[in-house]
C-alpha atoms as a PDB file:
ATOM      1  CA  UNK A   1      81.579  84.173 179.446  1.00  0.00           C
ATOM      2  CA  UNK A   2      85.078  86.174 179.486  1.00  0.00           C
ATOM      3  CA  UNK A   3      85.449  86.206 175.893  1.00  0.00           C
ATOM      4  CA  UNK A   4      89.150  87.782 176.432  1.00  0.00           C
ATOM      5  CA  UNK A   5      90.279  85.130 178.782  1.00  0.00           C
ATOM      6  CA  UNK A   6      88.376  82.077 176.654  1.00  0.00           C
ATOM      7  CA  UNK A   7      90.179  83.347 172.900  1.00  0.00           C
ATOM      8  CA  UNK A   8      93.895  84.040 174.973  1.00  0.00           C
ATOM      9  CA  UNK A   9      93.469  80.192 175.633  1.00  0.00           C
ATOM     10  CA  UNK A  10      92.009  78.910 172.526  1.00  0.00           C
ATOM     11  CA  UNK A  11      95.000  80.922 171.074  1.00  0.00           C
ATOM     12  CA  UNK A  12      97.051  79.367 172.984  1.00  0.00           C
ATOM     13  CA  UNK A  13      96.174  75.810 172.304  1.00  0.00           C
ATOM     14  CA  UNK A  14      96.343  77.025 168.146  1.00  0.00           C
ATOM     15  CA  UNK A  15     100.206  77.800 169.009  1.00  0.00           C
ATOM     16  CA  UNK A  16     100.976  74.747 170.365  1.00  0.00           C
ATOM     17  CA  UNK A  17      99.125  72.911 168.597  1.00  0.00           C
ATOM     18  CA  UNK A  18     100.454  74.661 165.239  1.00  0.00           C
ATOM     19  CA  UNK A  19     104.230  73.968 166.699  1.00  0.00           C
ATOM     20  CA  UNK A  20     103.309  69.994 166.947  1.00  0.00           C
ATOM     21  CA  UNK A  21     102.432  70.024 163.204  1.00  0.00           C
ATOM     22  CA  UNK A  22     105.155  72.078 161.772  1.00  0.00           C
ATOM     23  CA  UNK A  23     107.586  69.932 164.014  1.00  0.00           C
ATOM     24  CA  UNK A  24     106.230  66.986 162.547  1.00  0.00           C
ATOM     25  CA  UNK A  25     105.996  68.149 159.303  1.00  0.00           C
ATOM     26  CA  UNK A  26     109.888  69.461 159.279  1.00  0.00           C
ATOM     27  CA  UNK A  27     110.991  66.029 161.263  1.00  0.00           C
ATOM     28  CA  UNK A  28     111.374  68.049 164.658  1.00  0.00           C
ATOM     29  CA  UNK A  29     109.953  65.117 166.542  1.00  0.00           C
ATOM     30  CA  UNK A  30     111.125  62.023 165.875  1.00  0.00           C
ATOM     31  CA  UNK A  31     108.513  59.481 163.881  1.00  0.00           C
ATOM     32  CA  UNK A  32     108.655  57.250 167.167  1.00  0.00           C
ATOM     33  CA  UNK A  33     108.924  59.912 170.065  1.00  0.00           C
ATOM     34  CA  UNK A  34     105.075  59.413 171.250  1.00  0.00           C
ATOM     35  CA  UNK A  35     106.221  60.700 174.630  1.00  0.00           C
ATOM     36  CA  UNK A  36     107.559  64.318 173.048  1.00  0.00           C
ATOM     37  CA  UNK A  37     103.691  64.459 170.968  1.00  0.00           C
ATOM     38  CA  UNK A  38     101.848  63.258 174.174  1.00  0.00           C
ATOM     39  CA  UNK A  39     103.574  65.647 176.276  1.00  0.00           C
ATOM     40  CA  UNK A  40     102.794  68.741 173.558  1.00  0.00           C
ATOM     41  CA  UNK A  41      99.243  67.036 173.436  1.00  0.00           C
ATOM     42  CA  UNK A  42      98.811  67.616 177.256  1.00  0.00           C
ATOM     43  CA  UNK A  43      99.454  71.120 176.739  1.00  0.00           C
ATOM     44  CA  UNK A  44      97.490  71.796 174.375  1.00  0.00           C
ATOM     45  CA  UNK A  45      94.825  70.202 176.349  1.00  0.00           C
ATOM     46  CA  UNK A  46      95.166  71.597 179.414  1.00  0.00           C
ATOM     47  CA  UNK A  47      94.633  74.960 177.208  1.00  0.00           C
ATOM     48  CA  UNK A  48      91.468  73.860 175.689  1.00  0.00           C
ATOM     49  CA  UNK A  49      90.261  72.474 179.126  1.00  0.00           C
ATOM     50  CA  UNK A  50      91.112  75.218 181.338  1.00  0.00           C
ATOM     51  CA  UNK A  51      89.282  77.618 178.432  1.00  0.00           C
ATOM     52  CA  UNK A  52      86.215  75.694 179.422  1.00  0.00           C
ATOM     53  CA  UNK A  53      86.249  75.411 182.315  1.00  0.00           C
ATOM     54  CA  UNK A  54      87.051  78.818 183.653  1.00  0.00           C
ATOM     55  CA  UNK A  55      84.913  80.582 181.032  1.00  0.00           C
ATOM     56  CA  UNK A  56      82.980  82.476 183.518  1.00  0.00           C
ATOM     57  CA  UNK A  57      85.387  83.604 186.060  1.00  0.00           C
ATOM     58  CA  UNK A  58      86.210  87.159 186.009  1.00  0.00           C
ATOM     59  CA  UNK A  59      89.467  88.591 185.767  1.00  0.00           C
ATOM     60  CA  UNK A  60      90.086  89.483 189.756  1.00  0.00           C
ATOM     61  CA  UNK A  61      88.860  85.803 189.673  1.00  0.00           C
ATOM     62  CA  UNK A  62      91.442  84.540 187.279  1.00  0.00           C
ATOM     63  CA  UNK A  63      94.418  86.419 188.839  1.00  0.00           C
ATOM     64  CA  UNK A  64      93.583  84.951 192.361  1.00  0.00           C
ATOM     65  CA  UNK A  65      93.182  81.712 191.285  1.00  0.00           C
ATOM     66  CA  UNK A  66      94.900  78.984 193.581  1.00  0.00           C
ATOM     67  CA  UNK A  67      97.393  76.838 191.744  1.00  0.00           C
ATOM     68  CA  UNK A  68      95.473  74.156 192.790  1.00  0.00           C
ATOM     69  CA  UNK A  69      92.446  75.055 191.228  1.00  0.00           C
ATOM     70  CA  UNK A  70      94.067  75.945 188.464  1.00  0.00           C
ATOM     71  CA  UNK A  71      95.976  72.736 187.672  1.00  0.00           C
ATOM     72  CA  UNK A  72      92.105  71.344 188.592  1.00  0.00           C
ATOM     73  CA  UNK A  73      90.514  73.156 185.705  1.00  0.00           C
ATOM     74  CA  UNK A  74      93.154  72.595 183.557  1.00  0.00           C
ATOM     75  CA  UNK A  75      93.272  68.922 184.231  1.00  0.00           C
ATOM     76  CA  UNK A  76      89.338  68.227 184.132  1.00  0.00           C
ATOM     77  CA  UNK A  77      88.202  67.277 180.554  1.00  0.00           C
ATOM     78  CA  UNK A  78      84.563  68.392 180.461  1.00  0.00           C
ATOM     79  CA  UNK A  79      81.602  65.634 179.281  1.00  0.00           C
ATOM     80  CA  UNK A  80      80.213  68.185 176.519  1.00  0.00           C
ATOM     81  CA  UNK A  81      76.686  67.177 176.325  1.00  0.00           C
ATOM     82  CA  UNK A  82      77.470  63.262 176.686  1.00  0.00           C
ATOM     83  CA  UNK A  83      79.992  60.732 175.572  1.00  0.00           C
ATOM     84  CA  UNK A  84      81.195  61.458 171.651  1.00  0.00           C
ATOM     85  CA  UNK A  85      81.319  58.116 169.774  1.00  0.00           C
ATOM     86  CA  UNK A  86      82.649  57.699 166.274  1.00  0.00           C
ATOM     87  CA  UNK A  87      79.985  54.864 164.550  1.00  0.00           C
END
């Protein structure tokens, strides 16, 4: 695993993620404005997905990436270990 590359995103998607709440919090985003939180959602997201996903490329690897296999590992939600249900 590239521990470097896999905490830069996880940090990442703690940023954004932290900018969604405090914007709630302070009434940044409107109550109603689902399409400003889905959009910040996304990102954070594609963070957290593209952290998994590219875990075990190197760096050369990572630098070379295509931008269409980036936007695919950002975009792929991985089945960890089977389907979650809440009972």
């Amino acid at each position: 695993m590239n521990l470097g590359h896999v905490t830069f995103e996880l940090s990442e998607a703690r940023m954004h993620l932290d900018e969604v709440i405090r914007d709630l919090r302070e009434g940044a985003i409107e109550p109603n404005d689902d399409m400003d939180v889905q959009v910040r959602l996304e990102h954070v997201l594609d963070h957290l997905c593209f952290a998994w996903s590219s875990r075990d490329l190197t760096p050369e690897q990572l630098k070379n990436l295509p931008q269409s296999e980036f936007e695919r590992l950002a975009n792929t939600v991985p089945d960890l270990h089977g389907q979650r249900v809440i009972p």
